[in-house]
N, C-alpha and C. Protein backbone atom coordinates (compact mmCIF):
# COMPACT_ATOMS: atom_id res chain seq x y z
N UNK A 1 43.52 5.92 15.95
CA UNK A 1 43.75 6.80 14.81
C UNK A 1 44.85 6.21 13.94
N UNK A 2 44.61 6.05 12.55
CA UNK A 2 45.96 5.62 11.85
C UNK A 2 46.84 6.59 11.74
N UNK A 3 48.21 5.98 10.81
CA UNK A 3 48.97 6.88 10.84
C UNK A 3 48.66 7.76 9.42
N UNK A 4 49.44 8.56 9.06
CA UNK A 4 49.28 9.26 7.76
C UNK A 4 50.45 9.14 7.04
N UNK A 5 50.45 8.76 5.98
CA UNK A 5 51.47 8.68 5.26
C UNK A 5 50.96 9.94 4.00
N UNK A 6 52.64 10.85 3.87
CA UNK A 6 52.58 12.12 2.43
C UNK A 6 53.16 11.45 1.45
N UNK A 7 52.94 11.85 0.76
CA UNK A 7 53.97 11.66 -0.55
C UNK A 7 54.06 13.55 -1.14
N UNK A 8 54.89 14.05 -1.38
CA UNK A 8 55.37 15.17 -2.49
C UNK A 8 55.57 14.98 -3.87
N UNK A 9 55.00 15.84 -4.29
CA UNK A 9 55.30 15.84 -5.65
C UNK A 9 56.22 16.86 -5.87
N UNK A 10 57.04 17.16 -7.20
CA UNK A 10 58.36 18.51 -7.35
C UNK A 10 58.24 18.79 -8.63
N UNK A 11 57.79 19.79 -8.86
CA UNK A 11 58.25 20.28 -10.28
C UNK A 11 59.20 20.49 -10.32
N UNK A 12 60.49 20.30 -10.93
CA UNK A 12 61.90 19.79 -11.32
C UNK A 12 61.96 21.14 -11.88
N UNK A 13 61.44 21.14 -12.59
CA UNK A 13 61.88 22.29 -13.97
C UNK A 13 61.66 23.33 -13.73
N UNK A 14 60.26 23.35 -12.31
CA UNK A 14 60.89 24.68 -11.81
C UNK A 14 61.51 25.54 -10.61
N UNK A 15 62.09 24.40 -10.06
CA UNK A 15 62.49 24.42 -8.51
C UNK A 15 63.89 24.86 -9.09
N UNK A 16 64.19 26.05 -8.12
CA UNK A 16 65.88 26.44 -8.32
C UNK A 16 66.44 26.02 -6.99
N UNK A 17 66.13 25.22 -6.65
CA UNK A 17 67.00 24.64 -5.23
C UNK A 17 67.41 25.85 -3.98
N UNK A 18 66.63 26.32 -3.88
CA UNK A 18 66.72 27.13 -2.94
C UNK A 18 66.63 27.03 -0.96
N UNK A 19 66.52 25.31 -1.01
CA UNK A 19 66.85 24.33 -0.16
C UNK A 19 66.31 24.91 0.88
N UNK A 20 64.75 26.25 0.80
CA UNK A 20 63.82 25.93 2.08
C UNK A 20 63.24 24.71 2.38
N UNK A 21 62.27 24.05 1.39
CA UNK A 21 61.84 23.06 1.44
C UNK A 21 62.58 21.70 2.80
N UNK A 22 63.63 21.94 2.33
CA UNK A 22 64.46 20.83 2.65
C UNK A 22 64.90 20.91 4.09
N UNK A 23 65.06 22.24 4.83
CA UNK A 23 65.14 23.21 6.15
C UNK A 23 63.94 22.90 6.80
N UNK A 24 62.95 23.43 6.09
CA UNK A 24 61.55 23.03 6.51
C UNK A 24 61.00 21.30 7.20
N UNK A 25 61.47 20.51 6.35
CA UNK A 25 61.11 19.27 6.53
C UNK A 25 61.46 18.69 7.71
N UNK A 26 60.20 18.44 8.85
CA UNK A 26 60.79 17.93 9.68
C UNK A 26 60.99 16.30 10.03
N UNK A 27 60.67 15.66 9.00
CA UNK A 27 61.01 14.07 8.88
C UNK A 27 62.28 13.92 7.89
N UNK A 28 63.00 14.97 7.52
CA UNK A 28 64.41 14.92 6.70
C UNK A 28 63.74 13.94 5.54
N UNK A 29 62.79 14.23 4.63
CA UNK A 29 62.52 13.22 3.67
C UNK A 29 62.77 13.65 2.58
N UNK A 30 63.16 15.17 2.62
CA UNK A 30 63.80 16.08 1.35
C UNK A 30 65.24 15.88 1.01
N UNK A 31 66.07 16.52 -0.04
CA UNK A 31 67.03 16.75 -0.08
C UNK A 31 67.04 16.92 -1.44
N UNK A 32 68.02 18.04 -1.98
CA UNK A 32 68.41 18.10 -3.42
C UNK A 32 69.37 17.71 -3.95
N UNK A 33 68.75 17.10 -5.09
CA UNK A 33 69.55 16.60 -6.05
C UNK A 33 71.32 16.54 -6.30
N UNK A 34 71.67 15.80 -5.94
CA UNK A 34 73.63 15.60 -6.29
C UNK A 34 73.65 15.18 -7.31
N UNK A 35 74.60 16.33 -8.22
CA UNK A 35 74.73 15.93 -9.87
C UNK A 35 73.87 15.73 -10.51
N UNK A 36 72.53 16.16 -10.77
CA UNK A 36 72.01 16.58 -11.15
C UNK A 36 70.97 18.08 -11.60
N UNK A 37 70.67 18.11 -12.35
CA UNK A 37 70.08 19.29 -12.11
C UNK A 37 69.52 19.92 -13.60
N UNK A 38 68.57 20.85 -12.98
CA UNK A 38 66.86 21.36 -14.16
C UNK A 38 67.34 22.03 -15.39
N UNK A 39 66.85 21.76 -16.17
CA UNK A 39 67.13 22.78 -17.31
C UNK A 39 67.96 24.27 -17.25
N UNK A 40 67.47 25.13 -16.51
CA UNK A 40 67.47 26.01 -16.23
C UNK A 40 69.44 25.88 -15.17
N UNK A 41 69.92 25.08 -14.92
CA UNK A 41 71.14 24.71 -14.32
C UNK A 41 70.99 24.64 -12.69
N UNK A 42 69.58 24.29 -12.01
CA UNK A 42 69.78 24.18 -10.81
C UNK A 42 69.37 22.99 -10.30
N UNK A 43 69.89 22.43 -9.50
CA UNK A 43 69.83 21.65 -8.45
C UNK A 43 68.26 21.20 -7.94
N UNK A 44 67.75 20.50 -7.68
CA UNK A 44 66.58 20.73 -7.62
C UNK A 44 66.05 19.58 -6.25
N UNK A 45 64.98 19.98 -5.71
CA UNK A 45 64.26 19.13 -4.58
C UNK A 45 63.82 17.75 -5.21
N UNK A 46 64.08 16.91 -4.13
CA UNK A 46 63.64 15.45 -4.27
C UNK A 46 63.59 14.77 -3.30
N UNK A 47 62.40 13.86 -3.06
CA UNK A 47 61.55 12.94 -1.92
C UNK A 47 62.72 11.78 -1.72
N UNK A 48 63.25 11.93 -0.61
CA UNK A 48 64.63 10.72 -0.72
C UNK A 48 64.02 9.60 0.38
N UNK A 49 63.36 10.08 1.41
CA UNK A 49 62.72 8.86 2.15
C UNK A 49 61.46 9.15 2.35
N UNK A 50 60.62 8.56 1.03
CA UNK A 50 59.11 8.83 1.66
C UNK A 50 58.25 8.17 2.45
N UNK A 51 58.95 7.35 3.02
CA UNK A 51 58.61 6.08 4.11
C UNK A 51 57.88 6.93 5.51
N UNK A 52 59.08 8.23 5.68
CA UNK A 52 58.85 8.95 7.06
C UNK A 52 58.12 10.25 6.74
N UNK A 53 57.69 10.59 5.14
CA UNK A 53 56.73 11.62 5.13
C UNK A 53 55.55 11.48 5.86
N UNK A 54 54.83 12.09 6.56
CA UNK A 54 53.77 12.81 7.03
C UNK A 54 52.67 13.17 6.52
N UNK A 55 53.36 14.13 5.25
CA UNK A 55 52.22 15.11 4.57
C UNK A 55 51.85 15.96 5.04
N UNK A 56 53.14 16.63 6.00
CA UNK A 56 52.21 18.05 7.22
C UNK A 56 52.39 19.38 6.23
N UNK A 57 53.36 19.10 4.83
CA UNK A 57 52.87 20.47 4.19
C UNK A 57 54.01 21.66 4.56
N UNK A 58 54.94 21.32 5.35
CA UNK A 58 55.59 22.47 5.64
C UNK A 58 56.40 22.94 4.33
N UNK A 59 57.14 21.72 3.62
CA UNK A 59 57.54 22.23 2.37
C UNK A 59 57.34 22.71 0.78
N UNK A 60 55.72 22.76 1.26
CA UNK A 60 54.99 22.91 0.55
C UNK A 60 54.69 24.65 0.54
N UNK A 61 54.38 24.90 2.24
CA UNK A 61 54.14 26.04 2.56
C UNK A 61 55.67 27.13 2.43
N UNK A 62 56.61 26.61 2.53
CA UNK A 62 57.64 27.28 2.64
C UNK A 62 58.40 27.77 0.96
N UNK A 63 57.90 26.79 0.03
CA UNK A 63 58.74 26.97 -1.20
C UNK A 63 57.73 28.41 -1.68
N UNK A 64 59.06 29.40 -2.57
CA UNK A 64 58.15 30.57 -2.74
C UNK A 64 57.91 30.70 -4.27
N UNK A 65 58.17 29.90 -4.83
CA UNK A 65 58.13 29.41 -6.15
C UNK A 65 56.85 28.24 -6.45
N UNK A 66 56.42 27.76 -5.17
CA UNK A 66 54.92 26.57 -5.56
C UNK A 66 55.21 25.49 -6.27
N UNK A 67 56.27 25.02 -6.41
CA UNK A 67 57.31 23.80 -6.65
C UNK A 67 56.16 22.42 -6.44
N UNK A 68 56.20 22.63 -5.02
CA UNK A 68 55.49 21.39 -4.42
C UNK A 68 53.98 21.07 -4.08
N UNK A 69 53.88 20.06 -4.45
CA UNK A 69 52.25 19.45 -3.83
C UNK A 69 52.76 18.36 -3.18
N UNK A 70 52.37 18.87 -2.15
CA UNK A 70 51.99 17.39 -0.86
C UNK A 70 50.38 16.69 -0.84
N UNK A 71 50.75 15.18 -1.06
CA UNK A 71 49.43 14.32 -0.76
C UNK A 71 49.26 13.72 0.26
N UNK A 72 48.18 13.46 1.20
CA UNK A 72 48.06 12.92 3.02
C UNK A 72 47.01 11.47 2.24
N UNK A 73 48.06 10.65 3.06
CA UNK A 73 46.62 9.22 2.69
C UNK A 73 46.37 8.74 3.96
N UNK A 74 45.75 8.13 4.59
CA UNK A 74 45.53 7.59 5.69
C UNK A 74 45.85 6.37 5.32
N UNK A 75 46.50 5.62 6.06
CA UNK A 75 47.27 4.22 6.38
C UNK A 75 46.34 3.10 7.40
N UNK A 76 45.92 1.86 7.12
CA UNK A 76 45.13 1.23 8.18
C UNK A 76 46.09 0.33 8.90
């Protein structure tokens, strides 16, 4: 079986950093933004090691705002 590699996507503009996502993640590939931050003045989610994403979706399932799309590719 290969492995699976995720990638996330974040809507920026409308994530208020509410840092489930990031709780959720169990390959630590999340984290929000330092010194930066959305229009709106928040802090926001971002893919910092997507080497060890998965794509299992947990921070996908957990944001209550729908921020995120997770993509699964299969790896040979």
């Amino acid at each position: 079986m290969g492995k699976m590699r995720g990638a996330v996507v974040v809507d920026e503009a409308r994530c208020k950093g509410c840092n489930l996502c990031v709780v959720a993640c169990p390959t630590d590939s999340l984290k929000l933004s330092a010194g930066e931050v959305n229009h709106r003045g928040y802090a926001f989610c971002q893919q910092v090691n997507p080497d060890v994403c998965t794509g299992c979706s947990s921070c996908a399932i957990v944001c209550p705002d729908g921020c995120l799309t997770v993509y699964r590719k299969k790896e040979d």
